[in-house]
C-alpha atoms as a PDB file:
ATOM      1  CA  UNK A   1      15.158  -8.715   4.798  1.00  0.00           C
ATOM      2  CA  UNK A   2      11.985  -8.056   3.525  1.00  0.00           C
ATOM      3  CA  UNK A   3      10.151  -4.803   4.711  1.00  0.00           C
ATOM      4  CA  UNK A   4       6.402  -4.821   5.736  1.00  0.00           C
ATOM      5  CA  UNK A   5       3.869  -2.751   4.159  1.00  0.00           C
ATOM      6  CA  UNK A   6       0.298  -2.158   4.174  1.00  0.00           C
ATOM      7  CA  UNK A   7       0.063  -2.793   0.278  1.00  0.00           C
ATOM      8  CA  UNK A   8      -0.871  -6.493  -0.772  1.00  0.00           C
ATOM      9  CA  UNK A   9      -0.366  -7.703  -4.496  1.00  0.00           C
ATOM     10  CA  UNK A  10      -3.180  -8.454  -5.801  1.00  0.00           C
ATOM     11  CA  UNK A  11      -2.559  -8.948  -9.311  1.00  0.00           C
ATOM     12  CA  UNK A  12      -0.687  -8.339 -12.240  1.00  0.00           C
ATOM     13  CA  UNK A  13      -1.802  -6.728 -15.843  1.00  0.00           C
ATOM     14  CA  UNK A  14      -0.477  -8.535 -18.592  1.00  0.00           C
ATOM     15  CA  UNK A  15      -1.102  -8.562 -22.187  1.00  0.00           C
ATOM     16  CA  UNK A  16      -4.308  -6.367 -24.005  1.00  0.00           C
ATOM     17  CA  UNK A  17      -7.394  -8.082 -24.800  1.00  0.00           C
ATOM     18  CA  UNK A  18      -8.842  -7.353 -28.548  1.00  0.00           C
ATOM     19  CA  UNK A  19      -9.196  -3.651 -29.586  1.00  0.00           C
ATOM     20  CA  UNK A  20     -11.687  -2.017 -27.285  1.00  0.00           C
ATOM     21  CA  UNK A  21      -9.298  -1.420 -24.198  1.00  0.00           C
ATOM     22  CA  UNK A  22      -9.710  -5.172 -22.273  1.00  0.00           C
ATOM     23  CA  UNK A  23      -6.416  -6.766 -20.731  1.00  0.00           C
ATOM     24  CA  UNK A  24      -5.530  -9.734 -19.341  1.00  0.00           C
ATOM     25  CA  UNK A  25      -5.070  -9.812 -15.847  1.00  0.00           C
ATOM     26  CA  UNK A  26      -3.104 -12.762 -13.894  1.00  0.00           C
ATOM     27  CA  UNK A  27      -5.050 -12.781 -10.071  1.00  0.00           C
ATOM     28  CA  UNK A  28      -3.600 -13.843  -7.077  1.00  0.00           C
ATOM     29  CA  UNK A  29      -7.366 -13.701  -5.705  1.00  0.00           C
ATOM     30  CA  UNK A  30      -8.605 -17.091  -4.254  1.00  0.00           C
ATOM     31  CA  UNK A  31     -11.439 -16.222  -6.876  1.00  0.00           C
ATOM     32  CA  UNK A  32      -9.914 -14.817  -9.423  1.00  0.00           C
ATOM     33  CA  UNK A  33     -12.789 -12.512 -10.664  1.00  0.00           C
ATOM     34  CA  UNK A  34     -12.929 -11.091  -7.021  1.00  0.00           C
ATOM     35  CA  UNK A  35      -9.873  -8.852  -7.846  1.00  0.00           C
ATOM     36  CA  UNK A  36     -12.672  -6.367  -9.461  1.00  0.00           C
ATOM     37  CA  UNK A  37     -14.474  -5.478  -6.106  1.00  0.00           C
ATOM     38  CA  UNK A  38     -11.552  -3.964  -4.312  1.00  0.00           C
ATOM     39  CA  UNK A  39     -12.081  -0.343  -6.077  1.00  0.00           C
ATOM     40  CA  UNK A  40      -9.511   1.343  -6.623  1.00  0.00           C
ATOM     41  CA  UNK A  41      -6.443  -0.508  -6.875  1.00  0.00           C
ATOM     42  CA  UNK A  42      -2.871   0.817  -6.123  1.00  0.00           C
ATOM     43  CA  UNK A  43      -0.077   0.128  -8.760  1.00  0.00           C
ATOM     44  CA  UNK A  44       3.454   0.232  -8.636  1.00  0.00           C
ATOM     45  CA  UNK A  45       3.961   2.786 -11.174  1.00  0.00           C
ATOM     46  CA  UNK A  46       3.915   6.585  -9.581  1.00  0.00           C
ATOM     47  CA  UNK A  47       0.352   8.275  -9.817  1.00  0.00           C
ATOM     48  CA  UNK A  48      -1.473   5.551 -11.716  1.00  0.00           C
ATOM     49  CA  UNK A  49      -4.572   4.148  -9.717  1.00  0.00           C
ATOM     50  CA  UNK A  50      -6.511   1.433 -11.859  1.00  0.00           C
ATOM     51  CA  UNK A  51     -10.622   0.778 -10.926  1.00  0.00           C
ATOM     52  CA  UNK A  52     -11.744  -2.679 -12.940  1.00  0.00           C
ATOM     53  CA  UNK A  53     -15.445  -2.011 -14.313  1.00  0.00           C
ATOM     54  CA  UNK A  54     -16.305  -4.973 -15.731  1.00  0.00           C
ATOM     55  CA  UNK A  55     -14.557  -8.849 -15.266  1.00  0.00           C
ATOM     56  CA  UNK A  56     -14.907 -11.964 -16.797  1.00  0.00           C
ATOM     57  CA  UNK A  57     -12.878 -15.263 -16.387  1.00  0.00           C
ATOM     58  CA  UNK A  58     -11.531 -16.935 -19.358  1.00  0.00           C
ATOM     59  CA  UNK A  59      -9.653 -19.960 -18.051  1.00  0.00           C
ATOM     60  CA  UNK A  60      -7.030 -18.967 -16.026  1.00  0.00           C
ATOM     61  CA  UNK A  61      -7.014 -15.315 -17.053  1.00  0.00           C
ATOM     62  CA  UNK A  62      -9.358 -12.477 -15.886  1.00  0.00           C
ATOM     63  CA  UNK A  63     -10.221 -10.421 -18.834  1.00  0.00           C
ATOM     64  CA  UNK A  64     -10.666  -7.310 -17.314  1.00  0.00           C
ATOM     65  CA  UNK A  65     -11.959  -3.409 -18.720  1.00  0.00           C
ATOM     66  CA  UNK A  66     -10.577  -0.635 -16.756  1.00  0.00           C
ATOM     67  CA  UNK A  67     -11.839   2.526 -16.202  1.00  0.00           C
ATOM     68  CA  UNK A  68     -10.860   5.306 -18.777  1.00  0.00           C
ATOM     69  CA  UNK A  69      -8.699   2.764 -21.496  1.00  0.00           C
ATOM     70  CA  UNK A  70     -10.992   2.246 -24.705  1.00  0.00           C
ATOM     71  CA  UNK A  71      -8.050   1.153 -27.136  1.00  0.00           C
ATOM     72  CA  UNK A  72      -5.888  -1.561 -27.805  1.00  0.00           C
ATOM     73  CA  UNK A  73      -3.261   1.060 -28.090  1.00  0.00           C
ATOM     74  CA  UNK A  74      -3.771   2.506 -24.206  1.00  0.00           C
ATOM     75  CA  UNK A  75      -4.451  -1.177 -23.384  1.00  0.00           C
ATOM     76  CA  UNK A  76      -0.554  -2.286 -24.291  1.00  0.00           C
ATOM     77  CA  UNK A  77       0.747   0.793 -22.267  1.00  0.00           C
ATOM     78  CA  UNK A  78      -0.383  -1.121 -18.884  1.00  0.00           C
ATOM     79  CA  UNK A  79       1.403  -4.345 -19.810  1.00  0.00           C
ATOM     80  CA  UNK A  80       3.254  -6.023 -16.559  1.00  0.00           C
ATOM     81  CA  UNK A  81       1.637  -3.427 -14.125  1.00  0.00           C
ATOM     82  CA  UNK A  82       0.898  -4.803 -10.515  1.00  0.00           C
ATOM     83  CA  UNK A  83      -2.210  -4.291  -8.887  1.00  0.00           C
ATOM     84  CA  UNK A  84      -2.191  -3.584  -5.115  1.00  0.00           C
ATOM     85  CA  UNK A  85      -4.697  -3.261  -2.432  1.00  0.00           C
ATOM     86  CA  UNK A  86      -4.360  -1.832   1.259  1.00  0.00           C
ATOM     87  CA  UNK A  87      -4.358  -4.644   3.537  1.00  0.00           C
ATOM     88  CA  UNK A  88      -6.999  -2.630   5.586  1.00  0.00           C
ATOM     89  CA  UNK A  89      -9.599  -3.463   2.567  1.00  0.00           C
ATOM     90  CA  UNK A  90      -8.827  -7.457   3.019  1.00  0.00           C
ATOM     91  CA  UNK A  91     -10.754  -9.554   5.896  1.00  0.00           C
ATOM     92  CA  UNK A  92      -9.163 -10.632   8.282  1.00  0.00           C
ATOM     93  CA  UNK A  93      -7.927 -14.529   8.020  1.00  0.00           C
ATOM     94  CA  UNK A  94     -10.679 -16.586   9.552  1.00  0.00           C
ATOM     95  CA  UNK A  95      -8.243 -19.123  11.531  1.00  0.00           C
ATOM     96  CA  UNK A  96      -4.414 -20.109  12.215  1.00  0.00           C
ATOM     97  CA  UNK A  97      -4.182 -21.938   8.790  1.00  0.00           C
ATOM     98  CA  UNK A  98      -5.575 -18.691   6.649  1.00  0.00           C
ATOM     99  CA  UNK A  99      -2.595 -16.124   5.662  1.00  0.00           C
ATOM    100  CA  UNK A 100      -1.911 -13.962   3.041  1.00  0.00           C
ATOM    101  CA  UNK A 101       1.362 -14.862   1.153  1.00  0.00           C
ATOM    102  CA  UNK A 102       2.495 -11.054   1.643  1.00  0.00           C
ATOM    103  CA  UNK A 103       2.310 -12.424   5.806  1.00  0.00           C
ATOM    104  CA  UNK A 104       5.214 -15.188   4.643  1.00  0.00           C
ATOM    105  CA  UNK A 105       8.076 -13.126   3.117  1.00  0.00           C
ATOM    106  CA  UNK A 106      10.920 -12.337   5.310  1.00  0.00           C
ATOM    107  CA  UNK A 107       9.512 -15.233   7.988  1.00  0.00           C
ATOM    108  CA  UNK A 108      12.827 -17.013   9.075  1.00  0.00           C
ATOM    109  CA  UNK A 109      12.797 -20.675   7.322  1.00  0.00           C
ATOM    110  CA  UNK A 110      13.810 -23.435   9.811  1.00  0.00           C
ATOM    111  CA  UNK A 111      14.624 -26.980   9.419  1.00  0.00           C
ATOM    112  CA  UNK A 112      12.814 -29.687  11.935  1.00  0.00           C
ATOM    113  CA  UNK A 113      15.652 -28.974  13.829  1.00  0.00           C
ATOM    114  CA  UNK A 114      15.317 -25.316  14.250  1.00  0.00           C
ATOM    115  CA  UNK A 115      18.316 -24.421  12.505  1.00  0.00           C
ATOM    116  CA  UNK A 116      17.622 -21.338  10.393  1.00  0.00           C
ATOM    117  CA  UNK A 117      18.440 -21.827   6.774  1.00  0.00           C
ATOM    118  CA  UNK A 118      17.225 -18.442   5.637  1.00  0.00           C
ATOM    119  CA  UNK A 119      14.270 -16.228   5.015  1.00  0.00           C
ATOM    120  CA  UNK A 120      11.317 -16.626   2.612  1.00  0.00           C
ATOM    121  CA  UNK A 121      11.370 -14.142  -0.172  1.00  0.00           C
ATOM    122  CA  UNK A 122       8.564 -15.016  -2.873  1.00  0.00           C
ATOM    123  CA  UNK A 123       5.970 -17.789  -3.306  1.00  0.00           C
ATOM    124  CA  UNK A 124       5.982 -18.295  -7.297  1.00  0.00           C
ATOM    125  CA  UNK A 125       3.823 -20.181  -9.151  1.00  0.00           C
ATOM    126  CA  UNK A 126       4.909 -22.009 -12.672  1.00  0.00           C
ATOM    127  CA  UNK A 127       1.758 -23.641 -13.709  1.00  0.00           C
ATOM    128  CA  UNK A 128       2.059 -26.741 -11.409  1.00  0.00           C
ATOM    129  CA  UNK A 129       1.209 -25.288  -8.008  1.00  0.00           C
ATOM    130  CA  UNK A 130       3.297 -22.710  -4.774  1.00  0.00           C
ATOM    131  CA  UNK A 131       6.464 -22.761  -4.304  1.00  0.00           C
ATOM    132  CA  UNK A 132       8.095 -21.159  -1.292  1.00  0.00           C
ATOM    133  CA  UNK A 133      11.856 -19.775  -2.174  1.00  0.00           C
ATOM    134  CA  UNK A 134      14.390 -19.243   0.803  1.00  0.00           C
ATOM    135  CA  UNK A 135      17.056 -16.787   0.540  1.00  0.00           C
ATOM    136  CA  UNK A 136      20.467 -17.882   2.537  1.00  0.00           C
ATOM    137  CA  UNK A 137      21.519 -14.416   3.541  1.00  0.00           C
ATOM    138  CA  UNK A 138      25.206 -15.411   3.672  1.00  0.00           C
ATOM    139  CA  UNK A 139      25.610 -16.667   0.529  1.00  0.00           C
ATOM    140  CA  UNK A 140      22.695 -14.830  -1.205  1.00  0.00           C
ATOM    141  CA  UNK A 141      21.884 -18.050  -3.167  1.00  0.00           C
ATOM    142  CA  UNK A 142      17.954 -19.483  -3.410  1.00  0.00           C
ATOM    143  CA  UNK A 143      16.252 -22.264  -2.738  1.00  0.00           C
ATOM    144  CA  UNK A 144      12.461 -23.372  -3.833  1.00  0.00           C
ATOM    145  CA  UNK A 145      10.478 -25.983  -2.307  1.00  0.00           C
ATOM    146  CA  UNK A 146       7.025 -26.804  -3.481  1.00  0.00           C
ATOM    147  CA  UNK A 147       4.316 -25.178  -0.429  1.00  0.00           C
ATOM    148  CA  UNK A 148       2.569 -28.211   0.442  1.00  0.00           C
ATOM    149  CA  UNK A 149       1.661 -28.931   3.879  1.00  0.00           C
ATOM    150  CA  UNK A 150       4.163 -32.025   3.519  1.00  0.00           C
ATOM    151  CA  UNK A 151       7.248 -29.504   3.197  1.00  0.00           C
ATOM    152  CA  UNK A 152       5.701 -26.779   4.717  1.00  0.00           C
ATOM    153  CA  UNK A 153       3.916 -28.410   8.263  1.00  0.00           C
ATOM    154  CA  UNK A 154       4.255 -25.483  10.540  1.00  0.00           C
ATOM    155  CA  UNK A 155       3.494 -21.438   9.766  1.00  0.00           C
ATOM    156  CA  UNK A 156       3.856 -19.478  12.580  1.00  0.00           C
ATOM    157  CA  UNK A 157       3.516 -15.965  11.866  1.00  0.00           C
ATOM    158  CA  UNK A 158       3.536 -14.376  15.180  1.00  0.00           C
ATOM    159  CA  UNK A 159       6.409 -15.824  16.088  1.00  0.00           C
ATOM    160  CA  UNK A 160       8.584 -15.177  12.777  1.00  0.00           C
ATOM    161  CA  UNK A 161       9.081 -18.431  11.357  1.00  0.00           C
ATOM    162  CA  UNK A 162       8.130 -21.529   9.350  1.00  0.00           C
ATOM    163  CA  UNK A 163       9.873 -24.937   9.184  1.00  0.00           C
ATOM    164  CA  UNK A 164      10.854 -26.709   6.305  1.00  0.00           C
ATOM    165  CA  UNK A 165      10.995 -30.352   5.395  1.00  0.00           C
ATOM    166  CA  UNK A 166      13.420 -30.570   2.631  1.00  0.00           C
ATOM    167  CA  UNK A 167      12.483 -33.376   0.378  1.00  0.00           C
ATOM    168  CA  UNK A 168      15.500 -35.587   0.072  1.00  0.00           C
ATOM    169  CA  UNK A 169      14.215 -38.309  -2.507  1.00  0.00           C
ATOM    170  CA  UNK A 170      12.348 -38.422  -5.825  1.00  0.00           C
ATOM    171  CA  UNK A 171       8.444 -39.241  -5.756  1.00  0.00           C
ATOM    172  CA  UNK A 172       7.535 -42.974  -5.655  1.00  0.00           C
ATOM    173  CA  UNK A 173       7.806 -44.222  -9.548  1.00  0.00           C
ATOM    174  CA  UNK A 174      10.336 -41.719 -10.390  1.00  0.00           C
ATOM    175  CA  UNK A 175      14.187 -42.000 -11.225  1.00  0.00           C
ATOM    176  CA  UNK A 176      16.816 -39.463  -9.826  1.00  0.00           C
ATOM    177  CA  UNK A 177      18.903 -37.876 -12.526  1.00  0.00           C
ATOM    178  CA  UNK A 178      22.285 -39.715 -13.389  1.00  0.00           C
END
């Protein structure tokens, strides 16, 4: 079971930039270059808190310059960092259909039926759009489905779950694996 907290990912530093001190930063921002107006972010390594002075997209990257790094070599050091905001600093969904993904994990995952099949526990992304993965607690084993309203038609946070529609054949035009 996944525990609650008041910290929501916001981000994670990846690979330095040139020499002057820029890194890459992968955003889970709707607008990516939004991740530099939350201040001060939270990371999850003990003592380090990162502030973002200056952001620029460069296709699905934010190249980012953070306070106090000036090198290539103090850039490299922050590789695979994440980037964290209190949820307190976030506005508040406008309606029923607005969530954070943070509100998802450890939501009970229910067939149509309402037979629980286990709880989320991460919404990756590959390259070609969400997934939601369910965790059977019995068996421990994983399951992804892509997050599309199709698979996905009810979220209901306040109660604790979501229902899934598993997909059971191939898209029109395509051929199931011999």
């Amino acid at each position: 079971m996944t525990t609650k907290t008041n910290r929501i990912l916001m981000g994670q530093i990846g690979a330095a930039h040139g020499i002057k001190g820029a890194v890459r930063i992968a955003a889970h921002t709707q607008d990516p270059e939004a991740i530099a107006t939350y201040g001060p972010l939270e990371t999850d390594r003990p003592g380090l808190t990162v502030t973002i002075t200056k952001a620029r997209l460069q296709k699905n990257v934010v190249i980012a310059h953070i306070k106090g790094v000036s090198d290539r070599t103090a850039a490299e050091k922050l590789n695979g960092v994440n980037l964290f905001v209190d949820r307190s600093k976030l506005p508040a969904p406008d309606d029923e259909d607005d969530f954070y993904h943070a509100d998802l994990l450890g939501l009970d995952a229910r067939l149509e039926s309402g037979v629980v099949i286990g709880q989320v526990s991460a919404l990756p992304n590959f390259g070609a759009g969400d997934l939601i993965e369910v965790r059977d607690p019995r068996t421990g084993d994983t399951f992804l489905y892509p997050f599309t309203k199709a698979v996905v038609p009810t979220i209901n946070i306040a109660e604790g779950y979501l229902t899934i529609v598993v997909p059971l054949d191939a898209p029109e035009g395509e051929e199931e694996p011999d």
